[in-house]
Protein backbone atom coordinates (compact mmCIF):
# COMPACT_ATOMS: atom_id res chain seq x y z
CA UNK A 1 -53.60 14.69 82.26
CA UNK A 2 -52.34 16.98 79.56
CA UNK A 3 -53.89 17.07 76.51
CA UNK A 4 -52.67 17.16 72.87
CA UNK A 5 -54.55 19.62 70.56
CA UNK A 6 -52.56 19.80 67.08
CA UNK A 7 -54.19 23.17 65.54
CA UNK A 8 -53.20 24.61 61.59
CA UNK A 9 -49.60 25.80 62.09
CA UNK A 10 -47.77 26.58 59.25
CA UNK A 11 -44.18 27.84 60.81
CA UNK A 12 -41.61 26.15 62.87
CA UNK A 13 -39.96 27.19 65.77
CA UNK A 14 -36.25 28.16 65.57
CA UNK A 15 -35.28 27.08 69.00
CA UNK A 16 -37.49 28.09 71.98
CA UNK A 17 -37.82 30.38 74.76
CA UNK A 18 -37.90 31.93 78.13
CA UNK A 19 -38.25 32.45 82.20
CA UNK A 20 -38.70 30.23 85.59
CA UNK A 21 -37.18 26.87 84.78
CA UNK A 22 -38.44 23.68 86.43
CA UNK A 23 -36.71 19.89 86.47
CA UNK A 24 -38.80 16.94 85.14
CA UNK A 25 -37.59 13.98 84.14
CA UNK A 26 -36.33 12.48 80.78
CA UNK A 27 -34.82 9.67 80.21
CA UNK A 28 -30.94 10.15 79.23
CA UNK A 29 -31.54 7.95 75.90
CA UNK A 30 -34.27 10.13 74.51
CA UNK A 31 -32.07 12.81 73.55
CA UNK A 32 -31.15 10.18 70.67
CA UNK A 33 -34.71 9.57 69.35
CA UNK A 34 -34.30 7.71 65.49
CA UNK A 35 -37.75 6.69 64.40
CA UNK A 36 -41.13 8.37 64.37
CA UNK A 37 -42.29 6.76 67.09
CA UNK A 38 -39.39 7.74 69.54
CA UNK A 39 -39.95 11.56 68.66
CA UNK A 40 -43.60 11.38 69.56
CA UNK A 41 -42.75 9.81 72.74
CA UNK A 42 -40.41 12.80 73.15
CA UNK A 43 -43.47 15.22 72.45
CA UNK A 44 -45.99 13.46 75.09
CA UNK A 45 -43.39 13.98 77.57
CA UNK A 46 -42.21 17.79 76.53
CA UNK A 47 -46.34 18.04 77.17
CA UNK A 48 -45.69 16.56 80.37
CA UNK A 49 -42.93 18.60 81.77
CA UNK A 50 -44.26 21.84 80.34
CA UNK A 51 -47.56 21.01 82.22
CA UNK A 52 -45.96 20.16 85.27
CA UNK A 53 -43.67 23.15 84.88
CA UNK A 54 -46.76 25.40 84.17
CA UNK A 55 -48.73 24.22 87.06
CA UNK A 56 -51.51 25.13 85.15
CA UNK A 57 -54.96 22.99 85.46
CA UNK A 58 -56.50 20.77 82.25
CA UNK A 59 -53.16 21.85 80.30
CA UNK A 60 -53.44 20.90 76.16
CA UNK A 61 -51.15 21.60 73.70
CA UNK A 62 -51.07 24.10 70.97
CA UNK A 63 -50.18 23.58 67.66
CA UNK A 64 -47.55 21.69 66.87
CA UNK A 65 -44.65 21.59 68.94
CA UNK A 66 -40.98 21.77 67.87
CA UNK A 67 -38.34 19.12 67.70
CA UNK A 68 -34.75 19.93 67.79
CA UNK A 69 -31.94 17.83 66.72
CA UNK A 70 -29.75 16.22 69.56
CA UNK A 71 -27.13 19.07 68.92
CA UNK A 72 -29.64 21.10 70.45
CA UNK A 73 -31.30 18.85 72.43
CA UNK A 74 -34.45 20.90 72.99
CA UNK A 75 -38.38 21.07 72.49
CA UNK A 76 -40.32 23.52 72.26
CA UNK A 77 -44.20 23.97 72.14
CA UNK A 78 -46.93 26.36 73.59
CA UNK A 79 -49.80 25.09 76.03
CA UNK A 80 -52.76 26.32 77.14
CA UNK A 81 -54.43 25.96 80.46
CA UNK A 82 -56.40 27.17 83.75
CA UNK A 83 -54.42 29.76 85.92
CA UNK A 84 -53.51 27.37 89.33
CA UNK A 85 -53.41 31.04 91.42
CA UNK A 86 -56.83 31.83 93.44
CA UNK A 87 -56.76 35.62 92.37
CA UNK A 88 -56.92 34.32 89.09
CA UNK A 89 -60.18 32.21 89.27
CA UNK A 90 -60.00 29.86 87.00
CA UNK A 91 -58.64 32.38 84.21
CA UNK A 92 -57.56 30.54 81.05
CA UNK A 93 -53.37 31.13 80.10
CA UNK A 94 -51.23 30.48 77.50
CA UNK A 95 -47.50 29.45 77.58
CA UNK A 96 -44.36 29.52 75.84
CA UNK A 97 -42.67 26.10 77.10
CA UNK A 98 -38.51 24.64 76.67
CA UNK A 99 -37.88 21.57 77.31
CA UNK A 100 -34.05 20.97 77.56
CA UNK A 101 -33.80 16.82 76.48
CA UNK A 102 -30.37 17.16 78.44
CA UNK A 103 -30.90 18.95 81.37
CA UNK A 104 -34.12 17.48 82.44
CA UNK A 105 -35.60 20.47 82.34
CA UNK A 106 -38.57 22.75 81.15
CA UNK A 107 -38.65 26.74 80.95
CA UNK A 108 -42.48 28.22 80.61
CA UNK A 109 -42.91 32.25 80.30
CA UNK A 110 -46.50 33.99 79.63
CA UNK A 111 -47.14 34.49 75.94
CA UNK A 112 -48.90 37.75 75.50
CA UNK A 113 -51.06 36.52 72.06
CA UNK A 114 -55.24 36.50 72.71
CA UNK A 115 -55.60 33.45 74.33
CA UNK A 116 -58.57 32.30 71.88
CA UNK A 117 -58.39 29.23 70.14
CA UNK A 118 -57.69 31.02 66.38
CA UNK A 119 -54.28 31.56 68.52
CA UNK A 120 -53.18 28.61 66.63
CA UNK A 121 -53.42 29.51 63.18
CA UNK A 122 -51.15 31.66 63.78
CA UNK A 123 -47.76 31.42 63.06
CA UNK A 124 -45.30 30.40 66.33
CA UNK A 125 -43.01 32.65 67.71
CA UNK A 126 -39.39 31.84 66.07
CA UNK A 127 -36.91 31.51 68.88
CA UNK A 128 -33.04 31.63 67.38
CA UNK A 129 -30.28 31.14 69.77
CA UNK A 130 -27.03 33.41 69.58
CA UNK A 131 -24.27 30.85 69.60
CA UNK A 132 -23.68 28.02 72.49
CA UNK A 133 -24.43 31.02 75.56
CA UNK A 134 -27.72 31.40 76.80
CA UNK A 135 -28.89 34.43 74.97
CA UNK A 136 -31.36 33.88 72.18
CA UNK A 137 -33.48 36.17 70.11
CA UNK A 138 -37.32 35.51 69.67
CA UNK A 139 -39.18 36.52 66.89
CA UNK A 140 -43.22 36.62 66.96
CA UNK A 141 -45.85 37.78 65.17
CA UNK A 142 -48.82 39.52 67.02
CA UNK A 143 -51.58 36.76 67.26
CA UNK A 144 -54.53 39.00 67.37
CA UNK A 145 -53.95 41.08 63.87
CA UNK A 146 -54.78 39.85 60.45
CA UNK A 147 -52.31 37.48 58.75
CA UNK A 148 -51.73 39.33 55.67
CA UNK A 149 -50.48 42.40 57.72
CA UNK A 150 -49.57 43.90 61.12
CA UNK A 151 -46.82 43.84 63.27
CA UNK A 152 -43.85 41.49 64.62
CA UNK A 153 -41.47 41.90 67.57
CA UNK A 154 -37.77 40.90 67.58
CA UNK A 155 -36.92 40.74 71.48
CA UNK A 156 -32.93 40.15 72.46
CA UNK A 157 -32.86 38.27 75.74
CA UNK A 158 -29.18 38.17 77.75
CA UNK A 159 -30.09 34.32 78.89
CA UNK A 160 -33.60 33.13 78.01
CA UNK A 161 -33.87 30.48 81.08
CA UNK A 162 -34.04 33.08 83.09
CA UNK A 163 -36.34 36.00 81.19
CA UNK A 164 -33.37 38.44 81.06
CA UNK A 165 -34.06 41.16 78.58
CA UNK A 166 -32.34 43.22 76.95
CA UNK A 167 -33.84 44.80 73.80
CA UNK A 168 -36.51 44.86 71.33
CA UNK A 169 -37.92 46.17 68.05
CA UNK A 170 -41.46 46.11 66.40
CA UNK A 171 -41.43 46.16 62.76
CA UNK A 172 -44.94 46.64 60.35
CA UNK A 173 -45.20 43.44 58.36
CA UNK A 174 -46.69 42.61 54.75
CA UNK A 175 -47.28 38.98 55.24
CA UNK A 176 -46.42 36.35 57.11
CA UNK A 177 -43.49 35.38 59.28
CA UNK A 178 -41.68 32.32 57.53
CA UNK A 179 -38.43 32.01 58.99
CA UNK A 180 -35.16 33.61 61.61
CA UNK A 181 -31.84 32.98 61.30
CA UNK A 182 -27.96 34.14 61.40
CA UNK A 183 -26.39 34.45 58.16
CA UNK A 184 -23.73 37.01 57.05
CA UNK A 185 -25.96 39.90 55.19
CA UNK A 186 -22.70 42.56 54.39
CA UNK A 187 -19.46 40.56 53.67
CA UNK A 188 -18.00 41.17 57.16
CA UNK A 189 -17.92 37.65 58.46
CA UNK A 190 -20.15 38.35 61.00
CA UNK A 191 -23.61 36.59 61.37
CA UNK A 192 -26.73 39.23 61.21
CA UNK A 193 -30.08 38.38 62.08
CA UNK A 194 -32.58 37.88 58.95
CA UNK A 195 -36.29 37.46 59.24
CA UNK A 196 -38.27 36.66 56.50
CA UNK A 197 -41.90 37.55 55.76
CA UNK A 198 -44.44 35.72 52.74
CA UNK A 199 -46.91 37.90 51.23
CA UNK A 200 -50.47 36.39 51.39
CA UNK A 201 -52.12 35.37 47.67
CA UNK A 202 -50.82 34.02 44.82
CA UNK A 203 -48.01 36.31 44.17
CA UNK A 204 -45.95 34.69 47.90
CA UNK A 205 -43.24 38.05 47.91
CA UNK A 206 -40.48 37.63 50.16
CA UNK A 207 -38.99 40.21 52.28
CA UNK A 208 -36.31 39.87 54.41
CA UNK A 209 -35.46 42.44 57.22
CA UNK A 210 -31.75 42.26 58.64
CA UNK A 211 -30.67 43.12 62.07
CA UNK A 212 -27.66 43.39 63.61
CA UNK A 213 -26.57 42.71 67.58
CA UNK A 214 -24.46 44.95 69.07
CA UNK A 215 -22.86 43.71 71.62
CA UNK A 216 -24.82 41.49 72.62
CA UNK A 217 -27.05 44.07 74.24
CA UNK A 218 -28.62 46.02 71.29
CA UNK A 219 -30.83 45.10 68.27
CA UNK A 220 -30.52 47.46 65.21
CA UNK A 221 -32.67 47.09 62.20
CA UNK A 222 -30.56 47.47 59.05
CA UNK A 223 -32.36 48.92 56.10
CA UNK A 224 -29.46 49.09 53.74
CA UNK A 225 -29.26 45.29 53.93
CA UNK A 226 -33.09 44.49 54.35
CA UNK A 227 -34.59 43.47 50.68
CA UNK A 228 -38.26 44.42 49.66
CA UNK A 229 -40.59 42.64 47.02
């Protein structure tokens, strides 16, 4: 059975993620939890699907997972369990799960972090989706580096069920990620991308870096509209 394993998370998902999707089943109704107790009963079965999805052996959850609202109608969590492939002996692995509430389905790809259990203090990956298609942009801070500074990635993927990529930017960070989302950056009535970053300490300095998506194929990293402490 999969377990749960809530771990210090302090940032939400966006949306969620990517690659080789798999059918379980939820039940029709549940896409209309209204009470605590129906969204956990959500979660233990997002664990569920996403370990049956996985195939992976003793699969637990990590962190907390991510509810979405019945708009979107998804969940999205990572898990961590034993590799079910004989080459890989045995070999711990941690995954980036989807459950679609609708569909009946759930979407695992490999997430890249250390797969060490400090993995999750770190913050999740941000996963924003670009309109009603199935392209989406996921945001994610390297799990391995300090907190207070590193790197993040901003990867464009052309439909995230299926792991289609398209582009992708690393960016030096002074802080933590906080939060992804579309909002119009330059007047033009078009939505850009802005990701926003907390300075560790007392002093909690916001920046905000702004990218634009051209044509739905290209990620550009706008400094004129990004904003500094």
């Amino acid at each position: 059975m999969p377990q749960r394993r809530h771990a210090p998370a302090s940032l939400p998902f966006a949306a969620a993620l990517a690659a080789a999707p798999l059918a379980a089943a939820l039940f029709v109704h549940d896409a209309h939890a209204s009470s605590p107790a129906a969204w956990q009963q959500q979660e233990d079965k997002a664990l569920r699907l996403c370990a049956q999805a996985s195939g992976l052996g003793s699969t637990e959850q990590v962190g907390m997972p991510m509810q979405f609202d019945d708009q979107s109608g998804q969940t999205a969590l990572l898990i961590r369990g034993r590799a079910p492939q004989p080459h890989m002996q045995g070999a711990a692995q941690t995954l980036l799960c989807l459950v679609d509430r609708r569909t009946h389905r759930a979407s695992v790809v490999e997430w890249a972090g250390s797969p060490s259990p400090a993995d999750a203090a770190a913050p999740q990956p941000i996963v924003v989706p670009l309109g009603a298609g199935p392209a989406s942009i996921v945001v994610a801070q390297e799990t391995a580096e300090p907190a207070s500074i590193g790197t993040y990635s901003v990867r464009l993927y052309r439909d995230l069920s299926v792991g289609d990529y398209a582009d992708g930017i690393i960016r030096p960070r002074d802080g933590e990620l906080r939060q992804a989302e579309f909002k119009d950056m330059d007047g033009d009535g078009q939505p850009e991308l802005a990701v926003t970053l907390v300075t560790a300490g007392s002093g909690n300095y916001l920046t905000v870096d702004v990218y634009k998506i051209l044509d739905g194929q290209k990620l550009q990293w706008m400094p004129e509209l990004s904003k500094t402490p």
